[in-house]
Protein backbone atom coordinates (compact mmCIF):
# COMPACT_ATOMS: atom_id res chain seq x y z
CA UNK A 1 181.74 257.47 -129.70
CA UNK A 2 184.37 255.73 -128.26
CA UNK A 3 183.41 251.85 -127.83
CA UNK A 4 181.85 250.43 -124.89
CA UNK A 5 183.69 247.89 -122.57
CA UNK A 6 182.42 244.08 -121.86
CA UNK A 7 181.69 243.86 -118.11
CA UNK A 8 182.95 239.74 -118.74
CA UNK A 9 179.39 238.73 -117.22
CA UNK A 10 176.88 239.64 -120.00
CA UNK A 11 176.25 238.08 -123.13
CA UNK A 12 176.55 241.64 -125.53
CA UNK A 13 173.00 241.47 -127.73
CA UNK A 14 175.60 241.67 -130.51
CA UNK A 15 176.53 237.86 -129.73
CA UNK A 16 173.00 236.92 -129.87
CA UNK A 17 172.10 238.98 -132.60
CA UNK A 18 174.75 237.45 -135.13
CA UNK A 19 174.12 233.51 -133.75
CA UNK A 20 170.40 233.92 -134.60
CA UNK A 21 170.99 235.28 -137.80
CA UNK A 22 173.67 232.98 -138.67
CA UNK A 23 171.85 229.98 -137.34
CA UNK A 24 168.19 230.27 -138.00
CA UNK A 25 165.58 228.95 -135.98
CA UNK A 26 164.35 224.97 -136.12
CA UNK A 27 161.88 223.98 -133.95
CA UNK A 28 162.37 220.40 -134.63
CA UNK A 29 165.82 218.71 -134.98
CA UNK A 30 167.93 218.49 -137.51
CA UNK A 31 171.42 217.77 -138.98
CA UNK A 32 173.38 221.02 -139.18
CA UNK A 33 175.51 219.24 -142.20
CA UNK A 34 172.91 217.98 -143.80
CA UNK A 35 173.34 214.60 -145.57
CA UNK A 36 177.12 214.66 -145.55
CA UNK A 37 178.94 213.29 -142.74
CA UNK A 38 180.19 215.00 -140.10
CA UNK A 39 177.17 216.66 -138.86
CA UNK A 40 175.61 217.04 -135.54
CA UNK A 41 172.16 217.03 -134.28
CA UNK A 42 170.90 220.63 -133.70
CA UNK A 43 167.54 222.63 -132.62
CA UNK A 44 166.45 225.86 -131.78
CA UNK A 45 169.19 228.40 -132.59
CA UNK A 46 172.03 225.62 -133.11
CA UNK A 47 171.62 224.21 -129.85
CA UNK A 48 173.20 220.70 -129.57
CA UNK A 49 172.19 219.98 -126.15
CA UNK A 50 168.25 220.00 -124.87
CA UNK A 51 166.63 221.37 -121.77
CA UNK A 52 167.01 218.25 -119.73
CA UNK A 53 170.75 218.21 -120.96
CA UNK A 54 170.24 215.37 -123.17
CA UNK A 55 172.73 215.25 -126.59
CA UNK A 56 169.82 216.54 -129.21
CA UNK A 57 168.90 213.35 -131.55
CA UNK A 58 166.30 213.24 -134.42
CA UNK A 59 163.58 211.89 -131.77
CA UNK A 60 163.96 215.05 -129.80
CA UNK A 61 160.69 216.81 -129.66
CA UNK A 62 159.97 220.24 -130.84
CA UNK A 63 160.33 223.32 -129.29
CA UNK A 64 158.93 226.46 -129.51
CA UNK A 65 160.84 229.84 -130.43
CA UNK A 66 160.04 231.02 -126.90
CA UNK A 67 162.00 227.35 -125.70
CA UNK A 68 164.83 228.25 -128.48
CA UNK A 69 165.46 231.43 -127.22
CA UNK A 70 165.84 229.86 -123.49
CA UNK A 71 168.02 226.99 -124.96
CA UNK A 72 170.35 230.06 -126.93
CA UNK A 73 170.61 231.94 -123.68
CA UNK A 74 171.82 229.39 -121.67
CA UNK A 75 174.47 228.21 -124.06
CA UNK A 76 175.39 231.79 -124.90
CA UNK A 77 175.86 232.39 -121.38
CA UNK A 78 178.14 229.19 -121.23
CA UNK A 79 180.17 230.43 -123.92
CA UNK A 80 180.49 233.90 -122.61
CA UNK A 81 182.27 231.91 -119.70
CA UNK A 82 184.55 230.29 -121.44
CA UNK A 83 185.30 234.11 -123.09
CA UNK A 84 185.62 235.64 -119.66
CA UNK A 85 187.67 232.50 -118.10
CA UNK A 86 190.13 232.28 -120.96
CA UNK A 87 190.93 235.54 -122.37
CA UNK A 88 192.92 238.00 -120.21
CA UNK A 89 192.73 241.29 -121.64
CA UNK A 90 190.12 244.35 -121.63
CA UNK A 91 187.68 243.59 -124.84
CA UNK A 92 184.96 245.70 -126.28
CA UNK A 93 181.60 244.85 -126.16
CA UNK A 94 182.01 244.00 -130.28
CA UNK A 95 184.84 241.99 -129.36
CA UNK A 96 183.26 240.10 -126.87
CA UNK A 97 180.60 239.29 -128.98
CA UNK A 98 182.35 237.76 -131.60
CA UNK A 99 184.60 235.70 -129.68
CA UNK A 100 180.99 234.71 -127.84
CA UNK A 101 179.09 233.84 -130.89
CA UNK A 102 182.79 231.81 -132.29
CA UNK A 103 183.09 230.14 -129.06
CA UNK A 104 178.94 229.02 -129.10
CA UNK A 105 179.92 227.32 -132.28
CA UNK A 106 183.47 225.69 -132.08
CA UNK A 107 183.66 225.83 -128.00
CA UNK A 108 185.50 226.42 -125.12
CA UNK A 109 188.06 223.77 -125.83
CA UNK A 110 189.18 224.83 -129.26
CA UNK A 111 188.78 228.56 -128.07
CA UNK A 112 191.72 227.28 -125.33
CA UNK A 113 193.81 226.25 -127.37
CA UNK A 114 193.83 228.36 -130.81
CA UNK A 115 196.62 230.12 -131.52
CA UNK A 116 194.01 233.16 -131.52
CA UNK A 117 193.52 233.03 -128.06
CA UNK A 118 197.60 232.91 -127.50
CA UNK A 119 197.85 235.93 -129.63
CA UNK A 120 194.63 238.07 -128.02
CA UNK A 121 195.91 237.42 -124.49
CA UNK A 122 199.67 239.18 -125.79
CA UNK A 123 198.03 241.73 -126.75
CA UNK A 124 198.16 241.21 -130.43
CA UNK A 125 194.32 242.19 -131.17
CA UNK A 126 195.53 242.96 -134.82
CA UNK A 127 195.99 239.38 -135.55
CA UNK A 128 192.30 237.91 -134.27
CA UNK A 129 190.63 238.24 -137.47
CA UNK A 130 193.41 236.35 -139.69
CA UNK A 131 193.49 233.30 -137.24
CA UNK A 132 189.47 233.48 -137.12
CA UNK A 133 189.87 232.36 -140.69
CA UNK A 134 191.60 229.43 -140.02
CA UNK A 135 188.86 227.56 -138.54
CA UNK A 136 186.40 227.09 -141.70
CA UNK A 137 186.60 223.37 -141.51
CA UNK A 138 184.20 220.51 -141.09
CA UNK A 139 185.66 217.15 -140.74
CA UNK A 140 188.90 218.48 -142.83
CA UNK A 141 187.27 220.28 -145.47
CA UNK A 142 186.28 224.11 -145.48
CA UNK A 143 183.25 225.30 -145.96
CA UNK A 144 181.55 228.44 -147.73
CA UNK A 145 179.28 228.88 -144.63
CA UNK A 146 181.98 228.47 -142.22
CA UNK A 147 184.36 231.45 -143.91
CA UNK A 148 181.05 233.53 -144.24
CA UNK A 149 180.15 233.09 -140.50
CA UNK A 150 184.11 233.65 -139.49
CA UNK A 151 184.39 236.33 -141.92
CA UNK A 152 181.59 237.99 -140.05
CA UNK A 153 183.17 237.42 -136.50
CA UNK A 154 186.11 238.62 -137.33
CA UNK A 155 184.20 242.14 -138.96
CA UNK A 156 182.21 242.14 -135.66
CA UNK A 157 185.54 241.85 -133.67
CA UNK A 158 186.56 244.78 -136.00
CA UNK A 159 183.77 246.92 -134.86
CA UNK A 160 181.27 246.10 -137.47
CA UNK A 161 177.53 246.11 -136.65
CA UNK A 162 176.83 242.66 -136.07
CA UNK A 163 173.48 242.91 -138.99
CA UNK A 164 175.76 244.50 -141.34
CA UNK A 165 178.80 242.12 -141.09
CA UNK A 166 176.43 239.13 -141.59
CA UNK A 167 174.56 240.18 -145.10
CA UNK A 168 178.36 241.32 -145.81
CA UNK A 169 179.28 238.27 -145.75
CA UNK A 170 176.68 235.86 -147.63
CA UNK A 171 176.71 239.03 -150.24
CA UNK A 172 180.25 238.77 -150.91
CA UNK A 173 181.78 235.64 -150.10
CA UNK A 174 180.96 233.12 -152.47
CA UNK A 175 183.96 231.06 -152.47
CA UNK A 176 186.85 229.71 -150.50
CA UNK A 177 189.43 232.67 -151.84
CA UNK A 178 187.00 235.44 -150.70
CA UNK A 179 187.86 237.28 -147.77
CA UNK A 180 186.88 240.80 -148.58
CA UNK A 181 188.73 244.22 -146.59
CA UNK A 182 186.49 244.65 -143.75
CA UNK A 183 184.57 248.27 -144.10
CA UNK A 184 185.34 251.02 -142.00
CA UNK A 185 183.84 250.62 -138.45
């Protein structure tokens, strides 16, 4: 079955799918780096700004899932902009969806100017995955959880079921080195 197009207004339920699993839900705030520095106040689904467009702090209040999933759609939404605005070539709905759900996390600024996005828009689709693992870093350092979660981008961008490239990727990437051959789509 040949794979479907992105209409470049919808947010594909792949997107969604691999942000909620990546991110878990929080109803109360939290710091998504934990105690180390470099982290930024989160809620919901990873959500960094609240529903009166406030910068999320630790005296935000709780939210339900139902708010969450409100919060996630709106920001997906903004990030599938930033997809549709910046990138200039036809992309599958799987493609979409992973440069949605990398966007959501690193956004539309660093998706503007990544090498990535110079290399999709001349036509070099070959080369998105590789330059998705580039951007594993938190204030310098990589992280684990950063190469899992662009490891499982860059499978999704590969045509990967978005379920199946996530527990792919905490099952088989337990270090910096890892970047295992994606499976057949």
């Amino acid at each position: 079955m040949p794979a479907l197009l992105w209409d470049r207004k919808s947010v594909p339920p792949a997107a969604t799918v691999v942000v909620k699993r990546i991110e878990g839900f929080f109803s109360n705030p939290y710091d998504d780096n934990g105690a180390l520095p470099g982290g930024t106040w989160t809620i919901g689904y990873g959500t960094i700004v609240d529903a009166d467009g406030k910068a999320v702090t630790p005296r935000t209040a709780a939210i339900t899932e139902a708010q969450a999933q409100e919060l996630l759609r709106r920001d997906m939404g903004g990030a599938a902009r930033d997809v549709a605005q910046r990138v200039n070539v036809e992309l599958t709905e799987n493609e979409a969806a992973a440069l949605i759900s990398w966007t959501y996390n690193l956004g539309g600024g660093n998706l503007s100017k990544s090498t990535m996005l110079v290399k999709l828009n001349s036509h070099q689709k070959s080369g998105v995955p590789t330059e998705m693992r580039k951007w594993i870093n938190q204030e310098g350092k990589p992280l684990v959880g950063l190469l899992r979660r662009r490891w499982a981008e860059a499978a999704i961008f590969s045509g990967i079921d978005p379920i199946n490239a996530c527990v792919l990727a905490w099952k088989n990437i337990d270090s910096l080195d890892d970047w295992p051959d994606f499976p057949n789509a």
